[in-house]
N, C-alpha and C. Protein backbone atom coordinates (compact mmCIF):
# COMPACT_ATOMS: atom_id res chain seq x y z
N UNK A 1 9.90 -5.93 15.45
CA UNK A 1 9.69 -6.20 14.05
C UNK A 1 11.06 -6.30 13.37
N UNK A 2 10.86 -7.30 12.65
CA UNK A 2 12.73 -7.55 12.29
C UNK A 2 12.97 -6.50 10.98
N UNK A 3 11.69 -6.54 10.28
CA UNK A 3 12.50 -5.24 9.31
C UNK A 3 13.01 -3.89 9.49
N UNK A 4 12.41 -3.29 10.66
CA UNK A 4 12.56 -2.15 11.43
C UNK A 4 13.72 -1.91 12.04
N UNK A 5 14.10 -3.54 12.65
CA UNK A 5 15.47 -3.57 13.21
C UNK A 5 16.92 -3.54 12.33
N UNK A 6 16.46 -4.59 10.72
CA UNK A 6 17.11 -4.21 9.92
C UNK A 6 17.33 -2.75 9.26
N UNK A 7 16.02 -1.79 9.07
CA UNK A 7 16.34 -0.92 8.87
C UNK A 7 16.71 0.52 9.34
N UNK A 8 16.84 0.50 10.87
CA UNK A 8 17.11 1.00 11.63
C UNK A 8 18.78 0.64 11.75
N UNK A 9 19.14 -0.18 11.81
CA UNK A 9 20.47 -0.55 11.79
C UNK A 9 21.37 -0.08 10.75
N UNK A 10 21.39 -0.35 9.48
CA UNK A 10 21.40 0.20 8.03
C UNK A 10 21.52 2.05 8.34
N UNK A 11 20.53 2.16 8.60
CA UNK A 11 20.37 4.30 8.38
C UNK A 11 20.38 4.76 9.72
N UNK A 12 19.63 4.21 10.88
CA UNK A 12 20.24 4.87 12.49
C UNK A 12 18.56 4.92 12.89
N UNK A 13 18.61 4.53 14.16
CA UNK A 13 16.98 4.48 14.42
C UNK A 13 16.22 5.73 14.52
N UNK A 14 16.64 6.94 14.75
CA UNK A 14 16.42 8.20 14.58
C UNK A 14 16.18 8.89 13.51
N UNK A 15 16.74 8.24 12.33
CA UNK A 15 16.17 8.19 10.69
C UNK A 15 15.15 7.37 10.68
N UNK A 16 15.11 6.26 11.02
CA UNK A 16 14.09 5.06 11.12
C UNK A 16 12.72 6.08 11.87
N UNK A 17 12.77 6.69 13.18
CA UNK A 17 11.71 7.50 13.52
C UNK A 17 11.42 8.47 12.89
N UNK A 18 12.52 9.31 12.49
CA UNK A 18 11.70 10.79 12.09
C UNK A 18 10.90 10.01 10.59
N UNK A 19 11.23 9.19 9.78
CA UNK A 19 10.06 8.65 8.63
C UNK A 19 8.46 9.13 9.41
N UNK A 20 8.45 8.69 10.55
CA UNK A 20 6.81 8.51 11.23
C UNK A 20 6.45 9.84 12.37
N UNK A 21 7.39 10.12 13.02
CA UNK A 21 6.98 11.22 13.60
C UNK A 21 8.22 12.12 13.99
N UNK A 22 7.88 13.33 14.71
CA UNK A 22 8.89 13.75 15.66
C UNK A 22 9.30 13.46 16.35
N UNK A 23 7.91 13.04 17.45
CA UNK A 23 7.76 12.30 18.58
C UNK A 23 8.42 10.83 18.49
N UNK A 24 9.70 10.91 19.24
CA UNK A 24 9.67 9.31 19.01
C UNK A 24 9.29 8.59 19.56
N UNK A 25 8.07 8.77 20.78
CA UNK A 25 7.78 7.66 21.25
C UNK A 25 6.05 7.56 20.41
N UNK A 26 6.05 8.78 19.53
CA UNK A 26 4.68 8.65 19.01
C UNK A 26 5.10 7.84 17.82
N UNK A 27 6.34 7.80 17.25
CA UNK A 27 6.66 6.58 16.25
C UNK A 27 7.01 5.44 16.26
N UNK A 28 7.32 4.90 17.62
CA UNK A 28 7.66 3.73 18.44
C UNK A 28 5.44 2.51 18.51
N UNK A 29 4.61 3.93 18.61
CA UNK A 29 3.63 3.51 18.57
C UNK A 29 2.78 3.15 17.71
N UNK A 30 3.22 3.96 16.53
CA UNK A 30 2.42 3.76 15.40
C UNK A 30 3.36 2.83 14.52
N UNK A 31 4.44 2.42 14.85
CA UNK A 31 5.23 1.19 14.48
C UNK A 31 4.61 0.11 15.06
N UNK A 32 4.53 -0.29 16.24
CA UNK A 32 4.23 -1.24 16.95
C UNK A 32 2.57 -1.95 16.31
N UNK A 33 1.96 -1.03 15.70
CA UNK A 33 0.64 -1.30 15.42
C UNK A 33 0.33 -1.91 13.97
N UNK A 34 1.50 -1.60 12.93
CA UNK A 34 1.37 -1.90 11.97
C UNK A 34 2.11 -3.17 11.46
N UNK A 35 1.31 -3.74 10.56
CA UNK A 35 2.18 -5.41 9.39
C UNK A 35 3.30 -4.62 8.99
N UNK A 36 3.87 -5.88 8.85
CA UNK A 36 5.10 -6.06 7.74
C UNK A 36 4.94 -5.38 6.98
N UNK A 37 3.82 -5.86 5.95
CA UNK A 37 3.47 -5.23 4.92
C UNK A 37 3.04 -3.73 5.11
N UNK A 38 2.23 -3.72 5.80
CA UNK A 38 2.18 -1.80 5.66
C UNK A 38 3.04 -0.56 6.07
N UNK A 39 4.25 -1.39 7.23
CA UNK A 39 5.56 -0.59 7.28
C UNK A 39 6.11 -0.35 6.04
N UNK A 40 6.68 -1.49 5.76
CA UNK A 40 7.27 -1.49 4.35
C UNK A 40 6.55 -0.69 3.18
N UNK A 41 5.85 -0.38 3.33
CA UNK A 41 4.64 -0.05 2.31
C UNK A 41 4.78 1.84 2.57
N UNK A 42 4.58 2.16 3.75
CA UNK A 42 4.68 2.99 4.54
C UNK A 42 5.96 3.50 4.46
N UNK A 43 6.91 3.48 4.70
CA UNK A 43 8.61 4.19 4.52
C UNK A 43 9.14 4.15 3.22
N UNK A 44 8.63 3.60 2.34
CA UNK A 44 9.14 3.32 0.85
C UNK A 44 8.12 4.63 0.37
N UNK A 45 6.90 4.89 0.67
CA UNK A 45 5.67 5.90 0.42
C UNK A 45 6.57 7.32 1.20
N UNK A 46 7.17 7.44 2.27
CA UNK A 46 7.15 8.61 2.81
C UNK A 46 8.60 8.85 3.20
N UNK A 47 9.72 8.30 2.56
CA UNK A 47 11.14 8.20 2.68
C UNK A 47 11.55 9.11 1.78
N UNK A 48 12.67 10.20 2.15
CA UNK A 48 13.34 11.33 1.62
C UNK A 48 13.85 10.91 0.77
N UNK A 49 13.42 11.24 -0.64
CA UNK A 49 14.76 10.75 -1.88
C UNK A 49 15.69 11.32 -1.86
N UNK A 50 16.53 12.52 -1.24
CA UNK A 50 17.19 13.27 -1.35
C UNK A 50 18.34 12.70 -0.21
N UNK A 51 17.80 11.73 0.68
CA UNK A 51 18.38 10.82 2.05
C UNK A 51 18.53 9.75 1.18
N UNK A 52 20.17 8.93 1.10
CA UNK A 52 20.03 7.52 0.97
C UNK A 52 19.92 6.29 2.19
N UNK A 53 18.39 6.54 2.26
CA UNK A 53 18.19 5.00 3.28
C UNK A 53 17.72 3.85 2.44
N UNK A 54 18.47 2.60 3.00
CA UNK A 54 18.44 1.96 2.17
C UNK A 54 17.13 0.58 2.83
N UNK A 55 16.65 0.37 2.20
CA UNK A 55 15.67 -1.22 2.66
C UNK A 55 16.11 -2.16 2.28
């Protein structure tokens, strides 16, 4: 997914996972399953304000 890759790149893919799980291969999965739209939708909903990651 290219936004994932963009935003993984930007903040570190390990920021990019812990958004979705601990598990990173349980966030590798529940990435893989979702739109554009509901990632995006999804990390903007559950992203640390206190962390600057940027989209």
């Amino acid at each position: 997914m290219q936004c994932a890759t963009i935003v993984s790149y930007v903040n570190g893919d390990n920021a990019l996972l812990k958004i979705f799980s601990k598990n990173k291969q349980a966030s590798i999965d529940m990435i893989n399953t979702m739109t554009m739209e509901s990632f995006c939708r999804y990390i903007k909903k559950n992203i640390r304000q206190s962390k600057r990651i940027f989209i």
